[in-house]
C-alpha atoms as a PDB file:
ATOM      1  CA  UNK A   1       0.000   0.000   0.000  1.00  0.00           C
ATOM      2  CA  UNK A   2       1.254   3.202  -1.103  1.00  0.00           C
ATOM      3  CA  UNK A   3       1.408   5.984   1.518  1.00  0.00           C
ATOM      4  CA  UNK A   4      -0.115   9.158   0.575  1.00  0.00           C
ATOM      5  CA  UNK A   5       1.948  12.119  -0.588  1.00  0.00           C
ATOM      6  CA  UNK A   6       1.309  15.321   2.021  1.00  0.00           C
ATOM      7  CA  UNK A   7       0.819  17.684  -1.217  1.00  0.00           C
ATOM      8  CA  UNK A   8      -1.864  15.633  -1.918  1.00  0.00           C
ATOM      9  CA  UNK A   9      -3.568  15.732   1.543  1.00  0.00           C
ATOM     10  CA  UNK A  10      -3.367  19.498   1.213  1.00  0.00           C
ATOM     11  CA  UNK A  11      -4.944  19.703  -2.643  1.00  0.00           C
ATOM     12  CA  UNK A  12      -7.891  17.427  -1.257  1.00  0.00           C
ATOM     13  CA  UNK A  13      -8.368  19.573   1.214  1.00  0.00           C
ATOM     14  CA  UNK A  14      -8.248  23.103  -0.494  1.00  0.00           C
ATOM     15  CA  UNK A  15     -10.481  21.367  -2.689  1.00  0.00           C
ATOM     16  CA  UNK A  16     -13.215  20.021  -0.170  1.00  0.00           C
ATOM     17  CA  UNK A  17     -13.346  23.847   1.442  1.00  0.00           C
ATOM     18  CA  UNK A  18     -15.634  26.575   0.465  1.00  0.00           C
ATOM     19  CA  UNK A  19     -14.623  30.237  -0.725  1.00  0.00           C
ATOM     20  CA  UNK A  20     -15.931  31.549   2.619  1.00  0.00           C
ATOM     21  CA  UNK A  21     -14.224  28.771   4.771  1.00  0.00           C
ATOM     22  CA  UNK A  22     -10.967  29.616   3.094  1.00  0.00           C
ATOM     23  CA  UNK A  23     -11.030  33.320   3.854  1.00  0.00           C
ATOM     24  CA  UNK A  24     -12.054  32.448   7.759  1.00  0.00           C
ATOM     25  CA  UNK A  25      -9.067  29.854   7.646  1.00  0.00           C
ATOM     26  CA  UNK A  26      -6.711  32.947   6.396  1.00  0.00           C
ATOM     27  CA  UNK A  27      -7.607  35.749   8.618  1.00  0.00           C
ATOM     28  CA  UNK A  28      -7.811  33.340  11.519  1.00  0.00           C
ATOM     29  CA  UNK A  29      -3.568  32.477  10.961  1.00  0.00           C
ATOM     30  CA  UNK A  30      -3.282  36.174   9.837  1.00  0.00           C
ATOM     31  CA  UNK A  31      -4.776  37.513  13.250  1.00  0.00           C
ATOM     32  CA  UNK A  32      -2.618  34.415  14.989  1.00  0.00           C
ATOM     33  CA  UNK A  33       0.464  35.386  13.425  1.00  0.00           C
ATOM     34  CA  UNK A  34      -0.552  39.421  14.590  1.00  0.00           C
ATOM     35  CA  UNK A  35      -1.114  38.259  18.233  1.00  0.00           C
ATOM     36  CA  UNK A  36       2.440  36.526  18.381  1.00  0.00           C
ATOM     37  CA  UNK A  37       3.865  39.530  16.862  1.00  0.00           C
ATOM     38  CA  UNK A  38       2.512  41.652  19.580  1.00  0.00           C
ATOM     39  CA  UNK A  39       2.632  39.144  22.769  1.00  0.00           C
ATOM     40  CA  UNK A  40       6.406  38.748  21.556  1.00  0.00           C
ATOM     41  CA  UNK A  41       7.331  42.395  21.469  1.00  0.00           C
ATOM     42  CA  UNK A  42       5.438  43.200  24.682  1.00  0.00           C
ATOM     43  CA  UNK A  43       7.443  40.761  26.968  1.00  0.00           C
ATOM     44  CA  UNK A  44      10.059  42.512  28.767  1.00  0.00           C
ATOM     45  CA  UNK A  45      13.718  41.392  28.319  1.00  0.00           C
ATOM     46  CA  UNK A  46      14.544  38.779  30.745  1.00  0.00           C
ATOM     47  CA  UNK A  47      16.558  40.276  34.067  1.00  0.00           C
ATOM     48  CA  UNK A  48      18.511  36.936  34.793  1.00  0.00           C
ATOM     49  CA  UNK A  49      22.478  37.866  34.048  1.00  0.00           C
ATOM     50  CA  UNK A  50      25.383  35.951  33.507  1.00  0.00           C
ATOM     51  CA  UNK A  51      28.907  36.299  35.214  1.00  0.00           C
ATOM     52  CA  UNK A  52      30.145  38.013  32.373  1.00  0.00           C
ATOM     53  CA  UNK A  53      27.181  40.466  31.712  1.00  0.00           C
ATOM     54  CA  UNK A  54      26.463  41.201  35.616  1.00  0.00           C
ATOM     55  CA  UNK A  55      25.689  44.569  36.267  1.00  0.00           C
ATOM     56  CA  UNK A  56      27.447  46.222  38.968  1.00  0.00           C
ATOM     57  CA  UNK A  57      24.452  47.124  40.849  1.00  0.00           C
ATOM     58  CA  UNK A  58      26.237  47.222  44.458  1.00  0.00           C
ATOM     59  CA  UNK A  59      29.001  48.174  46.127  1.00  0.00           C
ATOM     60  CA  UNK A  60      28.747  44.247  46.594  1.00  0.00           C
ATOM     61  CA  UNK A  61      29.187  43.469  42.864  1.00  0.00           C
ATOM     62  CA  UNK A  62      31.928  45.410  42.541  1.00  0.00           C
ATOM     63  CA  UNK A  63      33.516  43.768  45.437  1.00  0.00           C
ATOM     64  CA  UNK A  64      33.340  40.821  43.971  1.00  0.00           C
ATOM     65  CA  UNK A  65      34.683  41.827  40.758  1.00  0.00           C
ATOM     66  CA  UNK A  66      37.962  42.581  42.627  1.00  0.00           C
ATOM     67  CA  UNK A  67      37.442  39.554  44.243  1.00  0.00           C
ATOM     68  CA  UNK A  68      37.419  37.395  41.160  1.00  0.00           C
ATOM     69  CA  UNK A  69      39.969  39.083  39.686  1.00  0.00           C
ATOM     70  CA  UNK A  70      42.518  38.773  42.307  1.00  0.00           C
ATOM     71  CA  UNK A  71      41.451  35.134  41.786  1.00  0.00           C
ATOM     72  CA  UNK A  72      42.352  35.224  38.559  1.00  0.00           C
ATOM     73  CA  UNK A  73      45.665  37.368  38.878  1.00  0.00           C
ATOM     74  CA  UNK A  74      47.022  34.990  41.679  1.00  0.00           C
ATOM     75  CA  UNK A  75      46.508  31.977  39.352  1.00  0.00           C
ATOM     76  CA  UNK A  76      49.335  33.611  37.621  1.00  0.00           C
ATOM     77  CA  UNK A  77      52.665  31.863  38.148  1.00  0.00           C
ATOM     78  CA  UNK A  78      54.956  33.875  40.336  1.00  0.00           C
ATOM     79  CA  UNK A  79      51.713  36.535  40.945  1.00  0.00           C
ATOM     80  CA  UNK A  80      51.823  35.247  45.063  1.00  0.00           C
ATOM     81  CA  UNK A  81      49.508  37.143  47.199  1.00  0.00           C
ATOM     82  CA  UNK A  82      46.993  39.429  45.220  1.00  0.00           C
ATOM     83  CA  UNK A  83      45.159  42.355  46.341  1.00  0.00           C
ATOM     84  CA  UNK A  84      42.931  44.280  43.214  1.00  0.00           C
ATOM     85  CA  UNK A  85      40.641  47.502  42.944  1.00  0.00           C
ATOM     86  CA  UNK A  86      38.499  48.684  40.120  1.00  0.00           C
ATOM     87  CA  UNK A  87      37.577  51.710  39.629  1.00  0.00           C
ATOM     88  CA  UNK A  88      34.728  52.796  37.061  1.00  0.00           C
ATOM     89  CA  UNK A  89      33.174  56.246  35.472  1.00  0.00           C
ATOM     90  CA  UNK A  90      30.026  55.890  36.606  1.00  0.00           C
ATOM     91  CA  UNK A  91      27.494  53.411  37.920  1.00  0.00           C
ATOM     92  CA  UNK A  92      25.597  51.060  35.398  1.00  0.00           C
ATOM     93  CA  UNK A  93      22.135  53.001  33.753  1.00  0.00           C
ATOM     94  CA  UNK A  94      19.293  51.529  32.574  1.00  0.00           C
ATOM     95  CA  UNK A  95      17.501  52.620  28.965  1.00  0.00           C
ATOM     96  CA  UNK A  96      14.007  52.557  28.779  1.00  0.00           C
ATOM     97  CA  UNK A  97      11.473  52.174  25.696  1.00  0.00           C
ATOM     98  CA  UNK A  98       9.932  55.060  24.898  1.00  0.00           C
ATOM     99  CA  UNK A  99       6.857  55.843  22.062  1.00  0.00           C
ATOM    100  CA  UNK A 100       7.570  58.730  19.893  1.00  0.00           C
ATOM    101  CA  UNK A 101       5.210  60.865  17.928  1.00  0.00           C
ATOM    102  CA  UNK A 102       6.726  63.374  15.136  1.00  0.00           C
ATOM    103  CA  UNK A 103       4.879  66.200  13.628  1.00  0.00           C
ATOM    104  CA  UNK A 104       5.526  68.264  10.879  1.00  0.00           C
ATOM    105  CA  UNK A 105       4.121  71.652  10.388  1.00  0.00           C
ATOM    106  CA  UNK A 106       4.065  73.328   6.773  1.00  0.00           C
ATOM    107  CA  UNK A 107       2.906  77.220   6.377  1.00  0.00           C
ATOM    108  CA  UNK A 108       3.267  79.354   3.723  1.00  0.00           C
ATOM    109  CA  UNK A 109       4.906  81.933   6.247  1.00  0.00           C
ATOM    110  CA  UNK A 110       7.166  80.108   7.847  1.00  0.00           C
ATOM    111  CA  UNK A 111       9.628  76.820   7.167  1.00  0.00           C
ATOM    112  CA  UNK A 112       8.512  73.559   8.289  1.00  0.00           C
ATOM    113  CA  UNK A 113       8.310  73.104  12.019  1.00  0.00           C
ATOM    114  CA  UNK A 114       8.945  70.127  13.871  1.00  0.00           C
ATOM    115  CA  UNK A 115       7.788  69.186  17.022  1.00  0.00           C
ATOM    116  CA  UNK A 116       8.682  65.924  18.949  1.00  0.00           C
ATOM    117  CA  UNK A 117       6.561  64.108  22.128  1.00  0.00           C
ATOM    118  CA  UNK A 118       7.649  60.989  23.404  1.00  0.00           C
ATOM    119  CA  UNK A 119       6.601  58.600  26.748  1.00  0.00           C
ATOM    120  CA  UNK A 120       7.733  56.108  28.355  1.00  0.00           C
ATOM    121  CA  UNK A 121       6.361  52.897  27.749  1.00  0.00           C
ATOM    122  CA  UNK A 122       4.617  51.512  30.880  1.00  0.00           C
ATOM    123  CA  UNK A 123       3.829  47.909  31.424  1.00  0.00           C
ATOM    124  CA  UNK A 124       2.725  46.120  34.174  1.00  0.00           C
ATOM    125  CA  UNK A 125       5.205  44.629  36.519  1.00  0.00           C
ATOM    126  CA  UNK A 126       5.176  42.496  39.688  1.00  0.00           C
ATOM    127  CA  UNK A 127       6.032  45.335  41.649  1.00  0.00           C
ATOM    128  CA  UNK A 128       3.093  47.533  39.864  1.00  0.00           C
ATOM    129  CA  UNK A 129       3.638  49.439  36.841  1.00  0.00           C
ATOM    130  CA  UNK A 130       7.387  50.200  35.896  1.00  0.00           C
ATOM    131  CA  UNK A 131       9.184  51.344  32.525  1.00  0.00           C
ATOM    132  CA  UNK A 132       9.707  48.779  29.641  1.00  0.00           C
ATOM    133  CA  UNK A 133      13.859  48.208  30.248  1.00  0.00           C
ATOM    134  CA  UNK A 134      15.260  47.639  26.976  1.00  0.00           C
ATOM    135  CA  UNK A 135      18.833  47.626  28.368  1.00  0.00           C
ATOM    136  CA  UNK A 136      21.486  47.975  30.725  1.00  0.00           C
ATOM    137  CA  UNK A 137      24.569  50.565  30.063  1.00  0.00           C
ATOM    138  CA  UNK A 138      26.897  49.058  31.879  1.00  0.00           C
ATOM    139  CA  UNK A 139      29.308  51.173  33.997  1.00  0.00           C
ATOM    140  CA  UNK A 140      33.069  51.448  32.183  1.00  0.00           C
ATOM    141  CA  UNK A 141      36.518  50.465  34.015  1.00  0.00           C
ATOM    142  CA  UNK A 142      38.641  54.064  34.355  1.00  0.00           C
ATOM    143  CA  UNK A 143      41.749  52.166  35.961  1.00  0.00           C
ATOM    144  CA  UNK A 144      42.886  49.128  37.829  1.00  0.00           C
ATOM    145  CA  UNK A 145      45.382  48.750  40.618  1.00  0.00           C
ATOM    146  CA  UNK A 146      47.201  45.615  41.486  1.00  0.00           C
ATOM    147  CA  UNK A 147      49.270  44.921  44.532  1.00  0.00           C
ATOM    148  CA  UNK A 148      50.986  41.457  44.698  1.00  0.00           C
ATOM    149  CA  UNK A 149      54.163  39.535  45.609  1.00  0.00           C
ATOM    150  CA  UNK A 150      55.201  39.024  42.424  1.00  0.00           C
ATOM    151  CA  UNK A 151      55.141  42.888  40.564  1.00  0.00           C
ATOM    152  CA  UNK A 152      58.928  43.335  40.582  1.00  0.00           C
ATOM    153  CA  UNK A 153      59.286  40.379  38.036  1.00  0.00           C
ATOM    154  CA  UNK A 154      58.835  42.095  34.887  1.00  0.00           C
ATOM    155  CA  UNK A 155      57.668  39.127  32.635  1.00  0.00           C
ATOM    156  CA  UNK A 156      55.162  38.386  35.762  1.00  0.00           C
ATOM    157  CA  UNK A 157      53.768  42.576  35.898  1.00  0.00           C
ATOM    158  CA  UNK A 158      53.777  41.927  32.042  1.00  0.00           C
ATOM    159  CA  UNK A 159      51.133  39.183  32.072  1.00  0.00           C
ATOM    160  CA  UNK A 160      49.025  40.917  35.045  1.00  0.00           C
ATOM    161  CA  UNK A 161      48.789  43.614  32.802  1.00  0.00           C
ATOM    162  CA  UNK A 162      48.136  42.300  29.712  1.00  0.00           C
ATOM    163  CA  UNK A 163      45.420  40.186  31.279  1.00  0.00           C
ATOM    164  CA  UNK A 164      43.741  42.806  32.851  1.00  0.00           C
ATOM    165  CA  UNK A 165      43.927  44.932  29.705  1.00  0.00           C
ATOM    166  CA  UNK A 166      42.242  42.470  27.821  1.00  0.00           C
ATOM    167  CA  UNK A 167      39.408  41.778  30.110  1.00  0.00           C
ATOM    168  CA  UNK A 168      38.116  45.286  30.817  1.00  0.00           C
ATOM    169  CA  UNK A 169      39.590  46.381  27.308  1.00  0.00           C
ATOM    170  CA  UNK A 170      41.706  49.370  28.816  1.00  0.00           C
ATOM    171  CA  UNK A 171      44.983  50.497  27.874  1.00  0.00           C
ATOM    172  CA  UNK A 172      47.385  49.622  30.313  1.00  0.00           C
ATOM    173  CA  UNK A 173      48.158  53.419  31.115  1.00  0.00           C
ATOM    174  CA  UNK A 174      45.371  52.812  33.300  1.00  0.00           C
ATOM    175  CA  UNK A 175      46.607  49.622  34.958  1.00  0.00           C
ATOM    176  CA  UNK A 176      48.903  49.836  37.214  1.00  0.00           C
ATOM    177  CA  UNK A 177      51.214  46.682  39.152  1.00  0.00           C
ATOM    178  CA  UNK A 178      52.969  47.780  41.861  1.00  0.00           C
ATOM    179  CA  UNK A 179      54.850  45.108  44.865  1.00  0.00           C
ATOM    180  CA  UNK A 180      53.117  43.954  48.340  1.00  0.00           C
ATOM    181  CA  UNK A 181      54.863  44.804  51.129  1.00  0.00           C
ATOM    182  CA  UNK A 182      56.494  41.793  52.781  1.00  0.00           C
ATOM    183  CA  UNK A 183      54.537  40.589  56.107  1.00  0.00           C
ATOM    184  CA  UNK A 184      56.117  40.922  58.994  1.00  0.00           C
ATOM    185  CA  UNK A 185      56.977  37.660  61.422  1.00  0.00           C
END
């Protein structure tokens, strides 16, 4: 037995359908294919963040940052005891999704005039209403200051800095390696 051929399941059944059933058929998937559109667009951006996209919210965050790095630094051989602080521009900003309207004005007695009016979008949140985030400026690095054992080894303070200038992308004028001071016994 020969199994049927899909294109022919679909010409049998274009065929056993009415004018008017067809056109209910296609405005049904047009207005299906509309409400995905919309439901789509309308859902805010997700606010879960991974380690390497985590805004520095808190003094917190940004304690940890130094704390990772350090990490990282100390994993470097001859590095020894690591101590690290960031410093940034500003804090991180969020952008929000505004609606804007554009009018242009015409008279004979004057050029065209054009006026602007935008709002933010507003949805509804858990917390209530709140603005539609469409994303997070995060704050830039403006300098980083290492102290560890290991800074008067040149090829070490090399490394340090050209891992550090490679992770916040910074030139590494604004990096600077300088030697712990030895602990007393």
């Amino acid at each position: 037995m020969k199994m049927p051929n899909i294109q022919d399941i679909i010409s049998k059944f274009r065929q056993g359908l009415d004018k008017n059933t067809k056109i209910k058929i296609y405005v049904a998937a047009l207005f299906l294919c509309l409400a995905v559109i919309v439901l789509t667009s309308l859902k805010p951006f997700s606010s879960t963040k991974d380690e390497t996209t985590k805004a520095l919210d808190t003094k917190t965050d940004c304690s940890q940052l130094n704390d990772q790095l350090a990490a990282l630094i100390g994993k470097i051989n001859g590095a020894g005891r690591v101590k690290v602080m960031i410093t940034f521009d500003a804090s991180d900003e969020n952008v929000y999704a505004k609606d804007t309207d554009e009018e242009f004005e015409n008279n004979e007695s004057s050029p065209i005039e054009q006026r602007m009016k935008s709002e933010y979008i507003i949805i509804k949140g858990s917390d209530g209403e709140e603005g539609l985030k469409i994303k997070n400026v995060y704050p830039t690095v403006r300098g980083v200051a290492v102290v560890c054992d290991g800074a008067n080894d040149p090829n070490v303070k090399g490394q340090i800095v050209s891992v550090v200038s490679a992770l916040f992308d910074i030139n590494s004028t604004r990096i600077s390696v300088a030697e712990m001071a030895k602990q007393e016994e």
